[in-house]
N, C-alpha and C. Protein backbone atom coordinates (compact mmCIF):
# COMPACT_ATOMS: atom_id res chain seq x y z
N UNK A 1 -7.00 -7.55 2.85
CA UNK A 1 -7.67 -8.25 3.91
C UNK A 1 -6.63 -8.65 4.96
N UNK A 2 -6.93 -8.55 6.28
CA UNK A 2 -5.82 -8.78 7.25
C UNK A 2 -6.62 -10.14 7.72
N UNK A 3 -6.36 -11.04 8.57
CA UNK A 3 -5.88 -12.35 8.87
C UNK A 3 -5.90 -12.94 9.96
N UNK A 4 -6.42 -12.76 11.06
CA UNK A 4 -6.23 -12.95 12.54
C UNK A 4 -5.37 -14.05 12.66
N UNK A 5 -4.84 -14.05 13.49
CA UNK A 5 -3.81 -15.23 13.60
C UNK A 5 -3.88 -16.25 15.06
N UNK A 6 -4.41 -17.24 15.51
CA UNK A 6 -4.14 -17.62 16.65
C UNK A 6 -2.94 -18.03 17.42
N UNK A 7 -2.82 -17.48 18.52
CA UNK A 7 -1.03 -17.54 18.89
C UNK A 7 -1.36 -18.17 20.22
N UNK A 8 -2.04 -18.82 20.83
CA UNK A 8 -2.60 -19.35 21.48
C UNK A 8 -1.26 -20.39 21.95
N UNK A 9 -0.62 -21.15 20.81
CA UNK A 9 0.08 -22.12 20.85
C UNK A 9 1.49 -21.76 20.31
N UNK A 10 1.83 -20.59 20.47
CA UNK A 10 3.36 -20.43 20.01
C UNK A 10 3.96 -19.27 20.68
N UNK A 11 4.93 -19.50 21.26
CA UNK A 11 6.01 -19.07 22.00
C UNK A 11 6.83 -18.19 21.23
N UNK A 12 6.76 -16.69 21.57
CA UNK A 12 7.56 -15.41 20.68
C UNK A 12 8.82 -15.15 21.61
N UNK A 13 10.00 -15.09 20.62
CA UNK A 13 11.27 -14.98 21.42
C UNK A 13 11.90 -13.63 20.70
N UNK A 14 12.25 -12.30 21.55
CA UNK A 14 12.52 -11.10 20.79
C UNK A 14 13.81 -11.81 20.10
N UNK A 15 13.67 -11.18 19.18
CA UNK A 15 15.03 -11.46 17.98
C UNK A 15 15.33 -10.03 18.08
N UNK A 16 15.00 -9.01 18.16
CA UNK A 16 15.90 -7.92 17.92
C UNK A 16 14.61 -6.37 18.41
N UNK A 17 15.30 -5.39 19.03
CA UNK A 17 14.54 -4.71 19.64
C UNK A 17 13.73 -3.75 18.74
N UNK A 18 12.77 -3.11 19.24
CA UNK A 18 12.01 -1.97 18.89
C UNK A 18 12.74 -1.20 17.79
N UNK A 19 12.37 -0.87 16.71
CA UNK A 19 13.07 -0.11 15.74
C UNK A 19 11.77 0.16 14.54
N UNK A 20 11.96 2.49 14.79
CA UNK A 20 11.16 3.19 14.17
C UNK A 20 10.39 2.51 12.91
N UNK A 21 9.63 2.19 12.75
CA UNK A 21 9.36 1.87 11.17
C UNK A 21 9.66 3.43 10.15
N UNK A 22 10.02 3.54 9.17
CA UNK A 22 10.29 4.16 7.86
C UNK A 22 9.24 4.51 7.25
N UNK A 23 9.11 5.91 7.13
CA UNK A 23 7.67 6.65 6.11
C UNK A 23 8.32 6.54 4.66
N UNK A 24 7.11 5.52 4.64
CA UNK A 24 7.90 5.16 2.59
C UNK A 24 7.76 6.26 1.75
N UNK A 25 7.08 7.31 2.70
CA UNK A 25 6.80 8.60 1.97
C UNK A 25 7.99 9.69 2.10
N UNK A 26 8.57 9.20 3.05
CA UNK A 26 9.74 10.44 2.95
C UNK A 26 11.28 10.14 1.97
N UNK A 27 11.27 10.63 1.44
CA UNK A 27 12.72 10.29 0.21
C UNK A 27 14.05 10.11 1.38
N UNK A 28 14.07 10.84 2.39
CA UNK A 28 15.12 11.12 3.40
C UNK A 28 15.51 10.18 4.14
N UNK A 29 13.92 9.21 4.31
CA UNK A 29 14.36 8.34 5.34
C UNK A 29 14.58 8.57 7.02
N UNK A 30 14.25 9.61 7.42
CA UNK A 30 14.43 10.04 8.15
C UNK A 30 13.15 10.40 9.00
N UNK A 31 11.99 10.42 8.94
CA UNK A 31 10.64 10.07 8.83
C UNK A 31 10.43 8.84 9.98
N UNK A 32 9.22 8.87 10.93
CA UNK A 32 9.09 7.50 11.63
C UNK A 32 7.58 7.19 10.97
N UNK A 33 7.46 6.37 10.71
CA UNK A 33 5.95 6.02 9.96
C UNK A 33 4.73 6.19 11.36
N UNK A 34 3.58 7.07 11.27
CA UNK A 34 2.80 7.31 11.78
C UNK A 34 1.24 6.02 11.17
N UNK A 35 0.29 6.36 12.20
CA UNK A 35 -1.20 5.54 11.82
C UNK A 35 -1.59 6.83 12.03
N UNK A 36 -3.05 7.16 11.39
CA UNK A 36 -3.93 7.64 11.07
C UNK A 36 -3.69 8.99 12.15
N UNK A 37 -4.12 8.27 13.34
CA UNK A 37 -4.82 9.28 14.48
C UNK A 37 -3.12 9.55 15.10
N UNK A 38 -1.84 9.51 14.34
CA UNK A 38 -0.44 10.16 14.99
C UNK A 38 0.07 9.49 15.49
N UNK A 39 -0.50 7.96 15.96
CA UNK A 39 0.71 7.06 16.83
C UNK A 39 1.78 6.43 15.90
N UNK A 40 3.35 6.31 16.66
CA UNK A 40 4.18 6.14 16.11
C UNK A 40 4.25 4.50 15.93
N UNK A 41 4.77 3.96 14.49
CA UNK A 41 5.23 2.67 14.55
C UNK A 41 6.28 2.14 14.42
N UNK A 42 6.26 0.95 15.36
CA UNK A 42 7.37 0.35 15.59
C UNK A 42 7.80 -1.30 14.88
N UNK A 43 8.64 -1.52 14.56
CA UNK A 43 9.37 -2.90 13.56
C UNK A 43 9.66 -3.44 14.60
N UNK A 44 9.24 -4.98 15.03
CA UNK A 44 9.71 -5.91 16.30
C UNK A 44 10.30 -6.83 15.59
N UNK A 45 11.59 -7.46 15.78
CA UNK A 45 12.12 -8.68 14.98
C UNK A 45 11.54 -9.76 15.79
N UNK A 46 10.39 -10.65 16.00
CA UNK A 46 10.52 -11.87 16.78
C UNK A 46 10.73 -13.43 15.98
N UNK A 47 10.50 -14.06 17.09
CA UNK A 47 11.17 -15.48 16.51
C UNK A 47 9.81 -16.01 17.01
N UNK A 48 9.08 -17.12 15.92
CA UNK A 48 7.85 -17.76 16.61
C UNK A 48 7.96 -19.17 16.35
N UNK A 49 7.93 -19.52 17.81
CA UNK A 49 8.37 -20.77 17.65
C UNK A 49 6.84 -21.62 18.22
N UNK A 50 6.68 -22.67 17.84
CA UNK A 50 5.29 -23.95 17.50
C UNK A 50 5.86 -24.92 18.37
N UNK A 51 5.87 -25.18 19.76
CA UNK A 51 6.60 -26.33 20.13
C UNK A 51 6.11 -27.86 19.89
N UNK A 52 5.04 -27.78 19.54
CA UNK A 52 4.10 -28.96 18.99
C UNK A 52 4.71 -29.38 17.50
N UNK A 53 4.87 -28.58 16.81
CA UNK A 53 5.09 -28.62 15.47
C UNK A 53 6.90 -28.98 14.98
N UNK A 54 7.69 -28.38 16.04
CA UNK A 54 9.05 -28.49 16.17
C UNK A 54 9.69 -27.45 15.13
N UNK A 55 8.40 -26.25 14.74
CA UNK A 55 8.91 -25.41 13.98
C UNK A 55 9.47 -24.00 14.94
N UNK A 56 10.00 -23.22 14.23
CA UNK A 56 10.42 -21.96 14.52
C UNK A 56 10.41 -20.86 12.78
N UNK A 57 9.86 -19.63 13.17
CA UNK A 57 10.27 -19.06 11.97
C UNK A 57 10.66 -17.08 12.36
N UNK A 58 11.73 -16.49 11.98
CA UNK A 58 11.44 -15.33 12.10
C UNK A 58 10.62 -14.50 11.54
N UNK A 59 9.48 -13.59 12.88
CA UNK A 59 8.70 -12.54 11.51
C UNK A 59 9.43 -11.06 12.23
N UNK A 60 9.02 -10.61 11.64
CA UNK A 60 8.79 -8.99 11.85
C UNK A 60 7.33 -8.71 11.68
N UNK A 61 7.13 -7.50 13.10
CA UNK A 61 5.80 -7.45 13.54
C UNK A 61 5.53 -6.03 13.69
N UNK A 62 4.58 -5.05 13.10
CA UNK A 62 4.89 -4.02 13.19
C UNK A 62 3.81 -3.44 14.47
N UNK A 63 3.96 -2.39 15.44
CA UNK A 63 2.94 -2.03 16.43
C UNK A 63 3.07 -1.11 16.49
N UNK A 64 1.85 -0.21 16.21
CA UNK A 64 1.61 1.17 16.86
C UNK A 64 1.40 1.73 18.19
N UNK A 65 2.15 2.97 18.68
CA UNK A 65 1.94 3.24 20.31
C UNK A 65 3.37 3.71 20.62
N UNK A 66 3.12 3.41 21.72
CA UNK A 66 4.49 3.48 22.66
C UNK A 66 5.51 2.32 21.95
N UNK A 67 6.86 3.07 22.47
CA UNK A 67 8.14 2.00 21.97
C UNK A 67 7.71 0.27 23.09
N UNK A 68 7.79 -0.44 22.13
CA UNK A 68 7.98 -1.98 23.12
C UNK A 68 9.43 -1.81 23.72
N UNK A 69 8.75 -2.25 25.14
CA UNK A 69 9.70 -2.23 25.91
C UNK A 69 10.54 -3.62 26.08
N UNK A 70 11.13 -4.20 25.29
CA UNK A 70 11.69 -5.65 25.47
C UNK A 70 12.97 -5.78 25.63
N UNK A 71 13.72 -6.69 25.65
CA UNK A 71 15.02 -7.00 26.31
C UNK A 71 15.13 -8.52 24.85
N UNK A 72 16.39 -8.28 24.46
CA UNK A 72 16.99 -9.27 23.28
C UNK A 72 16.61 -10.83 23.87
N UNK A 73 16.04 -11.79 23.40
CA UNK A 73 16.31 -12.94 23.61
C UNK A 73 14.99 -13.20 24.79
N UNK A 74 14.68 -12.31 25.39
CA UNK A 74 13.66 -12.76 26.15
C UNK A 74 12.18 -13.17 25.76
N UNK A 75 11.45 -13.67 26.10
CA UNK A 75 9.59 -13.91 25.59
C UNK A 75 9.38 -13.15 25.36
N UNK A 76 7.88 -12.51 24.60
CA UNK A 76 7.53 -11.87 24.62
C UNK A 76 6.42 -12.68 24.67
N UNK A 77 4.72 -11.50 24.86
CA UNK A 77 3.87 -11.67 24.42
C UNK A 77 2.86 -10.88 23.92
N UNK A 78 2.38 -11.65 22.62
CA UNK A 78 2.11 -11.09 21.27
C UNK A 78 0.36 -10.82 21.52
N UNK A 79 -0.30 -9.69 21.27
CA UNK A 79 -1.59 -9.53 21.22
C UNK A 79 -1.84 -9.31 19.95
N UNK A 80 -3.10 -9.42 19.36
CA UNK A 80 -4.06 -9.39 17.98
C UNK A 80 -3.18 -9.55 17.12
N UNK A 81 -2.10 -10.47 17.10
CA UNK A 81 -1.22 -10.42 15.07
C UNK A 81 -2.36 -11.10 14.29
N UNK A 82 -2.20 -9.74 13.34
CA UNK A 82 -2.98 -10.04 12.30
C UNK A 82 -2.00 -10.42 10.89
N UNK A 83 -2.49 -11.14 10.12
CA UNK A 83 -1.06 -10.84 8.96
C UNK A 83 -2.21 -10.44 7.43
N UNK A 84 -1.24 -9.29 6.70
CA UNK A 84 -1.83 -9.05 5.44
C UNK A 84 -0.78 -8.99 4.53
N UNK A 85 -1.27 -10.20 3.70
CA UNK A 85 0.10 -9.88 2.66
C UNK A 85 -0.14 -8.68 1.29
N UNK A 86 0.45 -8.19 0.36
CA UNK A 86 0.41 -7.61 -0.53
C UNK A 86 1.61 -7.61 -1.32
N UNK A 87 0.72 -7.04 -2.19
CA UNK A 87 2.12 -7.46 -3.86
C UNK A 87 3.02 -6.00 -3.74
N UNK A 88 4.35 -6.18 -4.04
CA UNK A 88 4.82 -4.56 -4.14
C UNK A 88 5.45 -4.35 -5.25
N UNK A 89 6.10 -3.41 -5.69
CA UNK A 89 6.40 -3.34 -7.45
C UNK A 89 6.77 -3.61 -8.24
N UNK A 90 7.52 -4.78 -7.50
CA UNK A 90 8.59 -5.58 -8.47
C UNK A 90 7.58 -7.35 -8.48
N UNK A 91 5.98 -7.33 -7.85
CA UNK A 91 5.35 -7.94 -8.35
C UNK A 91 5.79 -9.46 -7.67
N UNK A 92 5.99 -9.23 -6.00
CA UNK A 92 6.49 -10.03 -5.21
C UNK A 92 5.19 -9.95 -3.97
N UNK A 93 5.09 -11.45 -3.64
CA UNK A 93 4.31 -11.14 -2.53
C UNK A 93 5.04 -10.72 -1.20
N UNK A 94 4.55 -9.77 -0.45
CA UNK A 94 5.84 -9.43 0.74
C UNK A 94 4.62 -9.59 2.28
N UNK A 95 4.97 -10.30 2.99
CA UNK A 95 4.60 -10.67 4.13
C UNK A 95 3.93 -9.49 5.25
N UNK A 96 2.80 -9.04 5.90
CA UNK A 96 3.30 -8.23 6.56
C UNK A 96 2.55 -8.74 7.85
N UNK A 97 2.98 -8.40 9.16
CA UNK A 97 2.57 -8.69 10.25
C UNK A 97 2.41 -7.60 11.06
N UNK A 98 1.43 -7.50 11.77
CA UNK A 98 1.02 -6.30 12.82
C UNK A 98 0.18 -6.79 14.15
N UNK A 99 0.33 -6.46 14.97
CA UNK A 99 0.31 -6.85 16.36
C UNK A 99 -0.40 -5.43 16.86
N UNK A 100 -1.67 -5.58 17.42
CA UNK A 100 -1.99 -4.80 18.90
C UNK A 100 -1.30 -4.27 19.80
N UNK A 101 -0.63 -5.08 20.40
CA UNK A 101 0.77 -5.16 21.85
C UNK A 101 1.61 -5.96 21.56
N UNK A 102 2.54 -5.65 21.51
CA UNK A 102 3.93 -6.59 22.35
C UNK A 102 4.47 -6.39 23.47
N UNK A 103 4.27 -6.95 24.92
CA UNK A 103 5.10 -6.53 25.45
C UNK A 103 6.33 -7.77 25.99
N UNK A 104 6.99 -7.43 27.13
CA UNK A 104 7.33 -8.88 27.58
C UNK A 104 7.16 -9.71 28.45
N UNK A 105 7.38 -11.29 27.92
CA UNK A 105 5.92 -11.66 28.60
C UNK A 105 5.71 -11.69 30.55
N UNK A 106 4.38 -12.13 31.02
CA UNK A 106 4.66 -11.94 32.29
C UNK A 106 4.68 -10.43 32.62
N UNK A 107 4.35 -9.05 31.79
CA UNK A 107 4.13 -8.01 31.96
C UNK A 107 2.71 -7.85 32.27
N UNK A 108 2.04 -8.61 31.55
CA UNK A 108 0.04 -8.10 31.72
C UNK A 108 0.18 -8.32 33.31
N UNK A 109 0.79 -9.64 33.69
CA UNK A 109 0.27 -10.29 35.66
C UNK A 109 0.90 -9.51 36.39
N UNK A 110 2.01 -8.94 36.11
CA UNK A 110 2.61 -7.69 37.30
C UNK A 110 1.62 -6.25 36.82
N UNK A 111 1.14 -6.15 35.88
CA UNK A 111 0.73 -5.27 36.11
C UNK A 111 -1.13 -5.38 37.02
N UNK A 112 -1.65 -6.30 36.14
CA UNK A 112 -2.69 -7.05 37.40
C UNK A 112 -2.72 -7.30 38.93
N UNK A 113 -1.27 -7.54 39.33
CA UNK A 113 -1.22 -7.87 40.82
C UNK A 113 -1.28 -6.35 41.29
């Protein structure tokens, strides 16, 4: 089951750029992990910070499509994160996060004007 997440109230700061996600299917590693219909996915390191709350936490966010175009340290902003966790073999719960869009932020209004 995935999770909708409201982000309404928290501020995403890139922690680290666009990077291929890994086909757990290929032994080589060498593989970029595809979705269904061929789009490529991508691993976003961000930082989500709650300014109400005085929290911050790093996730990793995975998005299918085009490479996010972001710059280290700058905003971003985050569309549809959903989060689904699942157990993996060593019988650990492991976090996962996936996002619609990332781009950076202040990209949707230049592209509107």
């Amino acid at each position: 089951m995935r999770l909708r997440i409201d982000t309404s109230e928290v501020k995403f700061r890139v922690a680290g750029t666009a990077k291929p996600k890994k086909d757990h299917r290929d032994k080589t590693g060498n593989t970029q992990a595809r979705t269904l219909d061929g789009a490529p996915v991508w691993v976003v390191r961000l930082t989500a910070i709650e300014a109400d709350r005085e929290t911050a936490e790093t996730i990793w966010v995975e998005v299918a499509g085009d490479e996010p175009k972001l710059t280290l340290d700058d905003l971003a902003q985050v569309t549809g994160l959903t989060f689904a966790p699942w157990v993996n073999r060593q019988n650990k719960i492991v976090r996962s996060f996936r996002a619609d869009a990332i781009t950076a932020d202040g990209q949707s209004a230049r592209r509107a004007a």
